[in-house]
N, C-alpha and C. Protein backbone atom coordinates (compact mmCIF):
# COMPACT_ATOMS: atom_id res chain seq x y z
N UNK A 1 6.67 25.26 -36.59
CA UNK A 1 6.15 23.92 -36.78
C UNK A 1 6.98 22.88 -36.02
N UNK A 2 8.02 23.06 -35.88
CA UNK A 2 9.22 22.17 -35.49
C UNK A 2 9.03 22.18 -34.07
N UNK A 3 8.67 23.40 -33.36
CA UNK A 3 8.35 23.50 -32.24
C UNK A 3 7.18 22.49 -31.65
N UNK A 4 6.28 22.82 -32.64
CA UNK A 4 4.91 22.43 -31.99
C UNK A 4 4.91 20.82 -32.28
N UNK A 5 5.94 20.11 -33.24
CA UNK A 5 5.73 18.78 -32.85
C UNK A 5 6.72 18.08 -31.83
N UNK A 6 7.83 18.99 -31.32
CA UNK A 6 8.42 18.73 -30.19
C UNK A 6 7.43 18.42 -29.00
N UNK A 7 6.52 19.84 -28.62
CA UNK A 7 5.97 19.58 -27.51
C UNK A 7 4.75 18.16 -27.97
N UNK A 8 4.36 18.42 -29.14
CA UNK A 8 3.68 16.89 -29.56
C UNK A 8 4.04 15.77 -28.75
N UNK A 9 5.52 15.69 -29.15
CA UNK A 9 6.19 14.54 -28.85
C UNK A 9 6.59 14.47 -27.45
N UNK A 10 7.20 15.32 -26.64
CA UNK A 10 6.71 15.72 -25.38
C UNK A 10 5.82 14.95 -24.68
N UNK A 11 4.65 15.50 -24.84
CA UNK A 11 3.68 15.25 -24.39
C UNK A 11 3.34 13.68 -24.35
N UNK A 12 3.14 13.24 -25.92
CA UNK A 12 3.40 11.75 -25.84
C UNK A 12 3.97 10.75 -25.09
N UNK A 13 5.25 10.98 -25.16
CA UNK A 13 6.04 10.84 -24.18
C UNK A 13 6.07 10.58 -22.79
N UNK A 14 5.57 11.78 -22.50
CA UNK A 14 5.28 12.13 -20.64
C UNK A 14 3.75 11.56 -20.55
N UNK A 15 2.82 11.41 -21.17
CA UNK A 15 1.67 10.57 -21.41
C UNK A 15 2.33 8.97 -21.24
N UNK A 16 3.02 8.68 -22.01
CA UNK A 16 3.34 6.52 -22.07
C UNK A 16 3.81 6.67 -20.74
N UNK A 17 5.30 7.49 -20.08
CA UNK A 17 5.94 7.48 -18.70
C UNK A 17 5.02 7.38 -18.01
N UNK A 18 4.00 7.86 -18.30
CA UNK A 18 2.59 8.21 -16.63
C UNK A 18 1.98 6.71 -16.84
N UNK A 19 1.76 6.13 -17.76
CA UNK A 19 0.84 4.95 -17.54
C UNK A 19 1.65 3.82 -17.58
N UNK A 20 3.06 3.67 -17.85
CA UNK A 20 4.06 2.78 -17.79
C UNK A 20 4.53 2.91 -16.51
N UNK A 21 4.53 3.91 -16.07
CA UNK A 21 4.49 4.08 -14.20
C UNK A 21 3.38 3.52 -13.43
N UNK A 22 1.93 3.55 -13.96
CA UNK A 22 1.05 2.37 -13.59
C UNK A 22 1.53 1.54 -13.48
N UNK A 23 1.88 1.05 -14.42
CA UNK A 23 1.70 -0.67 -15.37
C UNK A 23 2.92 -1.12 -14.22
N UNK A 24 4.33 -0.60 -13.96
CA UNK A 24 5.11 -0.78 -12.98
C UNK A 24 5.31 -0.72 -11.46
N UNK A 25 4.03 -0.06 -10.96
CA UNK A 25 3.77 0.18 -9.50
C UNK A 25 2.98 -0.71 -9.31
N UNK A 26 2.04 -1.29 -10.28
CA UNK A 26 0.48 -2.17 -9.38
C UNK A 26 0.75 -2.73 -11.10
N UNK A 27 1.60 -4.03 -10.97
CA UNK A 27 0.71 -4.85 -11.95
C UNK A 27 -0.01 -5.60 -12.00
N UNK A 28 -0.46 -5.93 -13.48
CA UNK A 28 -2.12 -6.00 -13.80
C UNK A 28 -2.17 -7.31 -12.96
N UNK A 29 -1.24 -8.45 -13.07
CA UNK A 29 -1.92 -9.48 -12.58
C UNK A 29 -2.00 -9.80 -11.17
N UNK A 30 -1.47 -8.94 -10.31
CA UNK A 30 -1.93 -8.50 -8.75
C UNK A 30 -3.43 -8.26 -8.86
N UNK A 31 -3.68 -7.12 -9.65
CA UNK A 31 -4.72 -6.50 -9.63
C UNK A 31 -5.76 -7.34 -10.06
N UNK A 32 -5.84 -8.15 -11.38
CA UNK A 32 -6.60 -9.67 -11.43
C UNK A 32 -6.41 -10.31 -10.42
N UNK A 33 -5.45 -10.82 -9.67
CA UNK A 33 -5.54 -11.76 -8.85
C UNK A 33 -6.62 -11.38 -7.81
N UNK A 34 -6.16 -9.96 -7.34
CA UNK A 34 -6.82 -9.72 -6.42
C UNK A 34 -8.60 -9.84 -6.03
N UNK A 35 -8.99 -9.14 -7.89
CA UNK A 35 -10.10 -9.53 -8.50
C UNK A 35 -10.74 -10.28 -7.98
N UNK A 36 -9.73 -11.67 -8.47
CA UNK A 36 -10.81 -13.05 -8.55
C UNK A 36 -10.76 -13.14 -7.23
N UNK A 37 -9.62 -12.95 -6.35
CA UNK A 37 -10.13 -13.14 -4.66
C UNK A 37 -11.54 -12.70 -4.48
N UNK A 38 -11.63 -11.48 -4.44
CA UNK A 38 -12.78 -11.07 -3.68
C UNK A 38 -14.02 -11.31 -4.25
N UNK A 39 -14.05 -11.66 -5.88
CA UNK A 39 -15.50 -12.07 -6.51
C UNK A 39 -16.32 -12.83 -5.85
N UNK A 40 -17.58 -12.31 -5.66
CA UNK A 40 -18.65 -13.23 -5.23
C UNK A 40 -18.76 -13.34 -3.05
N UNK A 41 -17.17 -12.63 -3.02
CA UNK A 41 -17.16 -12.11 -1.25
C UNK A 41 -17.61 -11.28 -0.71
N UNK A 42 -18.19 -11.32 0.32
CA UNK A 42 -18.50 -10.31 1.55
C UNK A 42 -17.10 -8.81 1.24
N UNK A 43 -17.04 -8.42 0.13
CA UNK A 43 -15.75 -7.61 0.67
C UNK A 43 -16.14 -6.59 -0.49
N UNK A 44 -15.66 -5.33 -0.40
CA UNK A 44 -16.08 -3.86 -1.26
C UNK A 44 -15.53 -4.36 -2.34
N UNK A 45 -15.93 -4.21 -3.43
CA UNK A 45 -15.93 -4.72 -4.92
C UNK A 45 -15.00 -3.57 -5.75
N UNK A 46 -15.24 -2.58 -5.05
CA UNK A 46 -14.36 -1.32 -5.91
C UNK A 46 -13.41 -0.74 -5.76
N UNK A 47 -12.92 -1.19 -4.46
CA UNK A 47 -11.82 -0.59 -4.20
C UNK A 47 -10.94 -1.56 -3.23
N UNK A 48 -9.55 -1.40 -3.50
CA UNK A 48 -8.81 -2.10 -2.64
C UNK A 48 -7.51 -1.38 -2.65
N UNK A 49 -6.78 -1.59 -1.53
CA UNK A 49 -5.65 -0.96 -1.23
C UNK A 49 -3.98 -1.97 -1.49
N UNK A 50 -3.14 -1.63 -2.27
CA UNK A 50 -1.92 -2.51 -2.49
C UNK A 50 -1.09 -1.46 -2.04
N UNK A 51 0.23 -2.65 -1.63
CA UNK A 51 1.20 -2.16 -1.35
C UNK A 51 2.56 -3.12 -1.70
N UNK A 52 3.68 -2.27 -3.00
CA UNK A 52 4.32 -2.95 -3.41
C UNK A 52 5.28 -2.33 -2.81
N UNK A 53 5.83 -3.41 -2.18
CA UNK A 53 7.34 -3.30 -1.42
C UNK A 53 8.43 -3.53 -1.95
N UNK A 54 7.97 -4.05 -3.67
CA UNK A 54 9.78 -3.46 -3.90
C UNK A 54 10.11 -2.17 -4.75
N UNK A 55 8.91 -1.32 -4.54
CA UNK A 55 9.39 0.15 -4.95
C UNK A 55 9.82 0.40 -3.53
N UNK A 56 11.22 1.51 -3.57
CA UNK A 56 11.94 2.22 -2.44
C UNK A 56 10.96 2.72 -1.59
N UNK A 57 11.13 2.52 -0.06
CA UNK A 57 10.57 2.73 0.75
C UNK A 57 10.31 4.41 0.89
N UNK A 58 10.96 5.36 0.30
CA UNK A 58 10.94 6.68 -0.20
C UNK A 58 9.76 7.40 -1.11
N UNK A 59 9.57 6.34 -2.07
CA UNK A 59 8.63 6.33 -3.14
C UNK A 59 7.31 6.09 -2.89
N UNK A 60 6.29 6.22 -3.46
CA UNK A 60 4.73 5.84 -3.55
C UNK A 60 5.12 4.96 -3.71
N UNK A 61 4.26 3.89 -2.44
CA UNK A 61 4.36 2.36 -2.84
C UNK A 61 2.91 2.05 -1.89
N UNK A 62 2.02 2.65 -1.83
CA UNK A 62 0.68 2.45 -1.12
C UNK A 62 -0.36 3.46 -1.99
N UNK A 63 -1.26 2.10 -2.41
CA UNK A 63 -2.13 2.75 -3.66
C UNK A 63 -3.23 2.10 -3.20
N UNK A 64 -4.65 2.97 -3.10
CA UNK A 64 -5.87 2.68 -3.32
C UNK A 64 -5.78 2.89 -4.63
N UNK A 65 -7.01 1.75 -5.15
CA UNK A 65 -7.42 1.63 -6.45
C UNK A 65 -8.97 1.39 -6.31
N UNK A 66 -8.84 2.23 -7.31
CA UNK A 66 -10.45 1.90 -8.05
C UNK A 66 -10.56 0.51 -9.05
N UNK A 67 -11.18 -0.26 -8.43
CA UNK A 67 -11.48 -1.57 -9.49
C UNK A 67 -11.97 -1.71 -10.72
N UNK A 68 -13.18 -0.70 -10.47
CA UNK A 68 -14.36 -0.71 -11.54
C UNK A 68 -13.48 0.01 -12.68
N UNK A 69 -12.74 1.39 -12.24
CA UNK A 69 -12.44 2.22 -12.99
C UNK A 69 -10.90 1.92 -13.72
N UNK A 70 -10.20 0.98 -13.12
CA UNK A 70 -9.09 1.10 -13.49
C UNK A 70 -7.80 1.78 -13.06
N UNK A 71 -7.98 1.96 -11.85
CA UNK A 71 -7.60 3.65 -11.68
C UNK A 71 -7.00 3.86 -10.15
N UNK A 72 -5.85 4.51 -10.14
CA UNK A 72 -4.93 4.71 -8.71
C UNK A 72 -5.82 6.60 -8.16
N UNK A 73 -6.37 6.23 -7.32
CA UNK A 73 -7.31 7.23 -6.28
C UNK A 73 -6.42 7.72 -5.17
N UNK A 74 -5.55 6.86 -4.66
CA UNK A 74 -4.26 7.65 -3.92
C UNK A 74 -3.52 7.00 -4.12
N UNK A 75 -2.20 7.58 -3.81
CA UNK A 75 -1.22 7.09 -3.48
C UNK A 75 -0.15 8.30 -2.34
N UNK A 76 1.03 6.52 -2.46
CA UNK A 76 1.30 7.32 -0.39
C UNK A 76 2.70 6.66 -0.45
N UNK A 77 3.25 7.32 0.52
CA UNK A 77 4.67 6.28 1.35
C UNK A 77 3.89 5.59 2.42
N UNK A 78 4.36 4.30 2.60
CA UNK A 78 4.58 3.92 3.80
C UNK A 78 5.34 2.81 4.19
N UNK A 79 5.61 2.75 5.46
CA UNK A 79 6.81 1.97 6.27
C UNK A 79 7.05 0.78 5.91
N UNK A 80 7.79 -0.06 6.21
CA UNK A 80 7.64 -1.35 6.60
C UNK A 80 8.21 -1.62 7.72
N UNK A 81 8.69 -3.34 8.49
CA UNK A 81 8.93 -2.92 9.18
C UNK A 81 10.73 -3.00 9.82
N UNK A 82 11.17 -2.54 10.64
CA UNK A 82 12.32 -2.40 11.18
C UNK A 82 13.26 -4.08 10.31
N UNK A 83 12.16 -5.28 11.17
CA UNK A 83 13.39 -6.67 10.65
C UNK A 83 12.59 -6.81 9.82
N UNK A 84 12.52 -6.02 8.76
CA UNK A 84 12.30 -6.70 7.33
C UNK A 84 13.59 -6.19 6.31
N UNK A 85 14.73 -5.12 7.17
CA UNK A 85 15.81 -4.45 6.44
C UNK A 85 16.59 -5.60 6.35
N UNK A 86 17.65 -6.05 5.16
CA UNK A 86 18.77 -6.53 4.99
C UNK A 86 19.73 -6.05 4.64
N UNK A 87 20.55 -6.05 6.22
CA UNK A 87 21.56 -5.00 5.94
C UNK A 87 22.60 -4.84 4.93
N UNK A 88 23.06 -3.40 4.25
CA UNK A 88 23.49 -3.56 2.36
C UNK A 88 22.87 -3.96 1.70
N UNK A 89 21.71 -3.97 1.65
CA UNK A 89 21.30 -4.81 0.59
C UNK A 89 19.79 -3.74 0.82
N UNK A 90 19.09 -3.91 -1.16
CA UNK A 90 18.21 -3.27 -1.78
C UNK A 90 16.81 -4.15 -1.30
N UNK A 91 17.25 -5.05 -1.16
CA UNK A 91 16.28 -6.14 -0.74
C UNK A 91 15.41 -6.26 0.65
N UNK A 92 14.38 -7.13 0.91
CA UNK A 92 13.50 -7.00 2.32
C UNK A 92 13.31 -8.06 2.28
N UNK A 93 13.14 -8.82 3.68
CA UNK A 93 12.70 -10.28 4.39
C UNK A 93 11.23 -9.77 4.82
N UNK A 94 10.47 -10.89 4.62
CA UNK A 94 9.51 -10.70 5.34
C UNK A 94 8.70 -12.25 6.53
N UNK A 95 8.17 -11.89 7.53
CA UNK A 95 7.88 -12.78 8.25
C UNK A 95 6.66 -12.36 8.80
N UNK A 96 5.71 -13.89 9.38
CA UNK A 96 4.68 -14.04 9.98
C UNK A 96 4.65 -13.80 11.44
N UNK A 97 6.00 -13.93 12.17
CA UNK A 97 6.29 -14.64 13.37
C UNK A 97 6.52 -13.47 14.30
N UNK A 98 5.91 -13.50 15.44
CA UNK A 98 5.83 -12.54 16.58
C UNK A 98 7.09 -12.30 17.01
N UNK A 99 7.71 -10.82 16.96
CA UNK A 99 9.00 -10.32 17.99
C UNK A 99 9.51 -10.43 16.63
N UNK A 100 8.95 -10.46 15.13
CA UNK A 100 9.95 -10.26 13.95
C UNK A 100 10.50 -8.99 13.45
N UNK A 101 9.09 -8.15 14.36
CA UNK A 101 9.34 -6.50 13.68
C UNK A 101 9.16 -6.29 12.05
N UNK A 102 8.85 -7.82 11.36
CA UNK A 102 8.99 -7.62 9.80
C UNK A 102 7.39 -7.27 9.64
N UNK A 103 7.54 -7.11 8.32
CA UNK A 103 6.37 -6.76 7.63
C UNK A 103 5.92 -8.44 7.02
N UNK A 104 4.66 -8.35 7.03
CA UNK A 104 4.21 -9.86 5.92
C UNK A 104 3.42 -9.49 4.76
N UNK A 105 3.46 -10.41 4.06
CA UNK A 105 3.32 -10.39 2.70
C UNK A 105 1.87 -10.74 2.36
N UNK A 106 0.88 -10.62 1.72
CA UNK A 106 -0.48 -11.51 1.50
C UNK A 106 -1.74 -10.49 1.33
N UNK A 107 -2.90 -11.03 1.63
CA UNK A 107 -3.83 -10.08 1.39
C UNK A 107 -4.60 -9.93 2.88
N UNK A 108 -5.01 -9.07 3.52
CA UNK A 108 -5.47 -8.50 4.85
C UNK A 108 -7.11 -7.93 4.38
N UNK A 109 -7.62 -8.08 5.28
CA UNK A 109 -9.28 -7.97 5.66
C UNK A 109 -9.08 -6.70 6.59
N UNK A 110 -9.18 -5.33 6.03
CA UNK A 110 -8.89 -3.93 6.62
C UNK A 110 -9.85 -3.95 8.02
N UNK A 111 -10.02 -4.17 9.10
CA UNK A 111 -11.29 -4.22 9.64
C UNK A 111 -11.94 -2.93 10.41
N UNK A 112 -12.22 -3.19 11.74
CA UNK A 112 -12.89 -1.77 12.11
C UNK A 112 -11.67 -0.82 12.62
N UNK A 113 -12.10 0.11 12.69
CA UNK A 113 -11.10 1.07 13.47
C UNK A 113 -10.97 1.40 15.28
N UNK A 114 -10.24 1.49 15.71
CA UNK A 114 -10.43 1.99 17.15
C UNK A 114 -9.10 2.80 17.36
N UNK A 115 -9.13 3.68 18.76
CA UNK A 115 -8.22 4.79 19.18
C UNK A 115 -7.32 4.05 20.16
N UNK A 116 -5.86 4.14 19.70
CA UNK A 116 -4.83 3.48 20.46
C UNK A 116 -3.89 4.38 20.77
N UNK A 117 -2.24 4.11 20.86
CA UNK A 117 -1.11 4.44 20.99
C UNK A 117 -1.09 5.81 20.00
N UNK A 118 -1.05 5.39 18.98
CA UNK A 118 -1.00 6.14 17.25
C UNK A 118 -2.19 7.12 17.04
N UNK A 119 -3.05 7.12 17.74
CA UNK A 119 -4.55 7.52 17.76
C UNK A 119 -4.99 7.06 16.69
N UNK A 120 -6.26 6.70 15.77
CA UNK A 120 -6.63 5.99 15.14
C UNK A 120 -6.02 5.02 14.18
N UNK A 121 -6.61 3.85 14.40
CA UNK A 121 -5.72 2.58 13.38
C UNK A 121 -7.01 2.15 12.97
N UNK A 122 -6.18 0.77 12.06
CA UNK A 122 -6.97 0.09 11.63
C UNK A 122 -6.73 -1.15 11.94
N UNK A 123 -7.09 -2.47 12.70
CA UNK A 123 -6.90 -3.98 12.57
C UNK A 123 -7.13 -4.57 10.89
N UNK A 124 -6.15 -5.26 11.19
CA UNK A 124 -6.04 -6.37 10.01
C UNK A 124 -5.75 -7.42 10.60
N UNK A 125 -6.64 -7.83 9.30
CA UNK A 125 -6.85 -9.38 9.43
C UNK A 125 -6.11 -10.12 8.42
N UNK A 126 -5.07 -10.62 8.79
CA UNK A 126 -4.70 -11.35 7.64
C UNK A 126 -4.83 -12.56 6.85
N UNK A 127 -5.30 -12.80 6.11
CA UNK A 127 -6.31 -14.06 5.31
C UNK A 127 -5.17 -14.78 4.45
N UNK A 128 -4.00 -15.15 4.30
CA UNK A 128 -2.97 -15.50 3.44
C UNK A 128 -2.57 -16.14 5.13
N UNK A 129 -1.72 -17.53 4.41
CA UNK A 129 -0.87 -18.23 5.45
C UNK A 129 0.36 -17.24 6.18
N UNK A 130 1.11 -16.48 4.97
CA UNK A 130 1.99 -15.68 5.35
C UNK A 130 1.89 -14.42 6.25
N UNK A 131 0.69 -14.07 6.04
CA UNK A 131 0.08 -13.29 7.81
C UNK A 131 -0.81 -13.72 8.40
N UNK A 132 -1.26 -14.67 8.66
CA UNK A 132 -2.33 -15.11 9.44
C UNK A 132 -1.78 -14.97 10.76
N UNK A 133 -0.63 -14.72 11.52
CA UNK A 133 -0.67 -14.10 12.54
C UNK A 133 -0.59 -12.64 13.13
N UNK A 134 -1.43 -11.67 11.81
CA UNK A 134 -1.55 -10.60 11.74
C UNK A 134 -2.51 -9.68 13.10
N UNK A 135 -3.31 -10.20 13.70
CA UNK A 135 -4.10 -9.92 14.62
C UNK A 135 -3.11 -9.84 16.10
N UNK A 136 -2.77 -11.21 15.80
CA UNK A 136 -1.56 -11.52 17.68
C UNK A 136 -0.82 -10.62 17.40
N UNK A 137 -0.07 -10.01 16.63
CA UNK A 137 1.05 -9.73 16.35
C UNK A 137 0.59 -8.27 16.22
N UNK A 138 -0.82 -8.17 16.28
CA UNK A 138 -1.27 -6.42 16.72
C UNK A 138 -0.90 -5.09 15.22
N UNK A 139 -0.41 -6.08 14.39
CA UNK A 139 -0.02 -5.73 13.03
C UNK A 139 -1.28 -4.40 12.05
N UNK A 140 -1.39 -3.30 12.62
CA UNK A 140 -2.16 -2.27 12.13
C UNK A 140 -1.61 -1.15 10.94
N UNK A 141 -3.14 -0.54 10.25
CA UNK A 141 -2.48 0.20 9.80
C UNK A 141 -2.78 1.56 10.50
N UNK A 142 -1.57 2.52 10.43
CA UNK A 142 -1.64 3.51 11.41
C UNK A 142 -0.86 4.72 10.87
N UNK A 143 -1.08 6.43 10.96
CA UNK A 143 -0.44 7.01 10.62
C UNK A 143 0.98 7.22 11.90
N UNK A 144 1.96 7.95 11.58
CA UNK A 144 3.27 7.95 12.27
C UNK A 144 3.53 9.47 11.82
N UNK A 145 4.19 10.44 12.57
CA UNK A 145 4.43 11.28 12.38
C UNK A 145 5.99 11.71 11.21
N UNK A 146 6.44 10.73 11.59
CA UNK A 146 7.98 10.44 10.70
C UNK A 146 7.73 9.92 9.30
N UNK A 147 6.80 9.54 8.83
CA UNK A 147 6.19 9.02 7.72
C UNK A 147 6.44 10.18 6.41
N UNK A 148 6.87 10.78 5.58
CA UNK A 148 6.97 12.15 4.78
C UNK A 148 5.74 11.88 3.99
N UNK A 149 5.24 12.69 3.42
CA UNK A 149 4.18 12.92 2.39
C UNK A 149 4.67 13.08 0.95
N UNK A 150 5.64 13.61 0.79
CA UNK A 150 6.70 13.78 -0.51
C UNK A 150 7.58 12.67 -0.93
N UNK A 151 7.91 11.81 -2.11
CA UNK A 151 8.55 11.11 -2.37
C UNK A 151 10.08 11.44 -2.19
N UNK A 152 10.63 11.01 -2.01
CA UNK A 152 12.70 11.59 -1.81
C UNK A 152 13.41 10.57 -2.07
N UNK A 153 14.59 10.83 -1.56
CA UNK A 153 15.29 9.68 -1.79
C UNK A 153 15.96 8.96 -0.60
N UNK A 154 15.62 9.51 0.00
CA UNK A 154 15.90 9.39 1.76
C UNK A 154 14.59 7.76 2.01
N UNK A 155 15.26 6.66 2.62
CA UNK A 155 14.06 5.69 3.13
C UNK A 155 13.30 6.47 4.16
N UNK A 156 12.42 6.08 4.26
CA UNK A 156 10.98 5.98 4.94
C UNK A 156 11.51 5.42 6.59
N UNK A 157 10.83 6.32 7.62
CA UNK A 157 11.01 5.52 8.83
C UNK A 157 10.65 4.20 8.81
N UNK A 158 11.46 3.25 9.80
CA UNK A 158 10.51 2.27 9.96
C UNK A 158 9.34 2.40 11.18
N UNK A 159 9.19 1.10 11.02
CA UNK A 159 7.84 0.38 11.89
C UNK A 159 8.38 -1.03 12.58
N UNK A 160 7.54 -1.09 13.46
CA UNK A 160 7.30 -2.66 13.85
C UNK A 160 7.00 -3.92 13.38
N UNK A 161 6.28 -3.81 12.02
CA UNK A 161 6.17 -4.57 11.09
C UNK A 161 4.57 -3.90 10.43
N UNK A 162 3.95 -2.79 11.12
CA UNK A 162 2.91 -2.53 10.95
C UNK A 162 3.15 -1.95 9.70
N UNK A 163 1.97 -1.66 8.52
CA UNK A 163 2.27 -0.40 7.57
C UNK A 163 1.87 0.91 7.62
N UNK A 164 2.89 1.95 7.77
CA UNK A 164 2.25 3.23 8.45
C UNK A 164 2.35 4.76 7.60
N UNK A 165 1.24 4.90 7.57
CA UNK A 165 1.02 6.27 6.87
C UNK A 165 1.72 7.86 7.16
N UNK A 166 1.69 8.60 6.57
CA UNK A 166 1.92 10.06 6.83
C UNK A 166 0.33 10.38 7.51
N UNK A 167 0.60 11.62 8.37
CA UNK A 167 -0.76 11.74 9.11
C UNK A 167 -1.94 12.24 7.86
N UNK A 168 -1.21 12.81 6.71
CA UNK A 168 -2.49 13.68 5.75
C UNK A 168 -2.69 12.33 4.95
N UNK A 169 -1.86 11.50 5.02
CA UNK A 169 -2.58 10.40 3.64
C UNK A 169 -3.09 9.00 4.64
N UNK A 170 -2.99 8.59 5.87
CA UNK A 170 -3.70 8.56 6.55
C UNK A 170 -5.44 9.10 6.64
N UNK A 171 -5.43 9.68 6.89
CA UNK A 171 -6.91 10.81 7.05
C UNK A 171 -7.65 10.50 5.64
N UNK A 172 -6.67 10.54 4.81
CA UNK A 172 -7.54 10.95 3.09
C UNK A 172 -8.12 8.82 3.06
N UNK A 173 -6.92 8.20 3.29
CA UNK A 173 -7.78 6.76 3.34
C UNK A 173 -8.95 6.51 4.77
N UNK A 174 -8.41 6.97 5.68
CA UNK A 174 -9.49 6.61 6.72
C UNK A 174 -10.50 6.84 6.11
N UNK A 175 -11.09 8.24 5.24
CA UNK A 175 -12.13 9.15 4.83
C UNK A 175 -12.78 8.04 3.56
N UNK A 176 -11.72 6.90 3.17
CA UNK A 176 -12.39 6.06 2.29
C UNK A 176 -12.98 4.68 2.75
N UNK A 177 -12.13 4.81 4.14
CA UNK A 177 -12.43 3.00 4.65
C UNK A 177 -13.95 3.37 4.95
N UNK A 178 -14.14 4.88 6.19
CA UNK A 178 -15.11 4.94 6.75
C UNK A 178 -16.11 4.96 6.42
N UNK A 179 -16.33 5.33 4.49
CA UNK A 179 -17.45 5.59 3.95
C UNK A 179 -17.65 4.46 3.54
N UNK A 180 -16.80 2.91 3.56
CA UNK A 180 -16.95 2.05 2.74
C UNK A 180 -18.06 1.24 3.39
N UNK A 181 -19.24 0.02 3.31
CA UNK A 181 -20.54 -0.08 3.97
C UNK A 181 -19.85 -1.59 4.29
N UNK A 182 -18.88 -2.08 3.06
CA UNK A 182 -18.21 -3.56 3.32
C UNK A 182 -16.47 -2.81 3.60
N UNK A 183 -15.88 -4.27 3.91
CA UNK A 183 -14.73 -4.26 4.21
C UNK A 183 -13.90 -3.95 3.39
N UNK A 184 -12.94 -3.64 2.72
CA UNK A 184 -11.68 -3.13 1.99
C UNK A 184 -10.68 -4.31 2.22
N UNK A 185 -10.23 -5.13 1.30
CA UNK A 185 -8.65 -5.60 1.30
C UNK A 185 -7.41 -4.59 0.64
N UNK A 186 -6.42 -5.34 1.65
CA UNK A 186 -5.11 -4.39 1.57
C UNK A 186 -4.54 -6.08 0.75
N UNK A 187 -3.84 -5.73 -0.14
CA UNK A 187 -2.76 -7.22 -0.29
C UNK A 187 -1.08 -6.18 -0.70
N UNK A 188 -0.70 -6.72 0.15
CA UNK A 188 1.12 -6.28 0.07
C UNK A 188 1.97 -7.30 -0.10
N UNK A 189 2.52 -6.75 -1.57
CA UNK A 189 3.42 -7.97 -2.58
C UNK A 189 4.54 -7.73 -2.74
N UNK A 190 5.34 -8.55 -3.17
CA UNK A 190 6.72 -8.29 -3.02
C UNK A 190 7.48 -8.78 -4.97
């Protein structure tokens, strides 16, 4: 008996950790905010992509979500960029400004895809003051071969300021943008 309410409790347990690990990767009021952005917009209603940059660049910190459902559909590493590091320090800068190499902060309009450097990307558009020079600045999302698929404890390559995928979690979102009929927002918060 003693046994079986251990693993009870167990279980419990490792049940609250899994959804308190939600509640700490994508909180709720991103996820409202994001909401009320897109209500009533030209933009896919069910799904949107976040990316919280102050989980370790090591860690899942790139999550499609399901809107309707409540619900994380992937998750991923990815980069940020090179001058967004502060050196010693746990912390990241971020900037709008061309030749920053940083990453910016705000919500992005995922747009079409085309074949470049990286072989398939994605343009963004950035709709927030804090990237609105997301287009000049050639700021895509793109897979990278240095990117790991496994969480560690080792940081994440960087980037240029772009945000960049592993090539398999790459592919698994392309496989969601492409089916999508409207656009997808990305918003990356700090």
């Amino acid at each position: 008996m003693k046994s079986l309410i251990f693993v009870f409790i167990f279980f419990i347990s490792c049940t609250q950790s899994k959804a308190q690990e939600n509640i700490d990767v994508l909180p709720k009021e991103r996820i409202s905010e994001l909401k009320n952005y897109i209500k009533d917009k030209n933009y896919n209603q069910n799904l949107a992509v976040f990316i919280n940059f102050k989980i370790h660049s090591g860690k899942y910190r790139y999550f499609v979500y399901d809107l309707k459902n409540d619900k994380i559909v992937q998750k991923a590493i990815v980069s940020h960029g090179s001058g967004s590091v502060i050196p010693k320090s746990n912390q990241l800068k971020f900037s709008n400004v061309e030749g920053s190499y940083q990453s910016s902060l705000g919500k992005y309009e995922i747009r079409q895809s085309y074949v470049g450097q990286f072989g398939k990307a994605y343009r963004l558009q950035g709709l927030d003051s804090t990237n609105s020079n997301a287009m000049q600045r050639a700021i895509v999302l793109h897979s990278f071969g240095c990117v790991p698929d496994q969480e560690s404890q080792n940081l994440a390559c960087l980037s240029l300021g772009c945000p960049m995928l592993s090539t398999k979690a790459f592919k698994e979102t392309a496989k969601i943008l492409d089916q999508s009929k409207k656009s997808i927002i990305l918003y990356a918060f700090y």
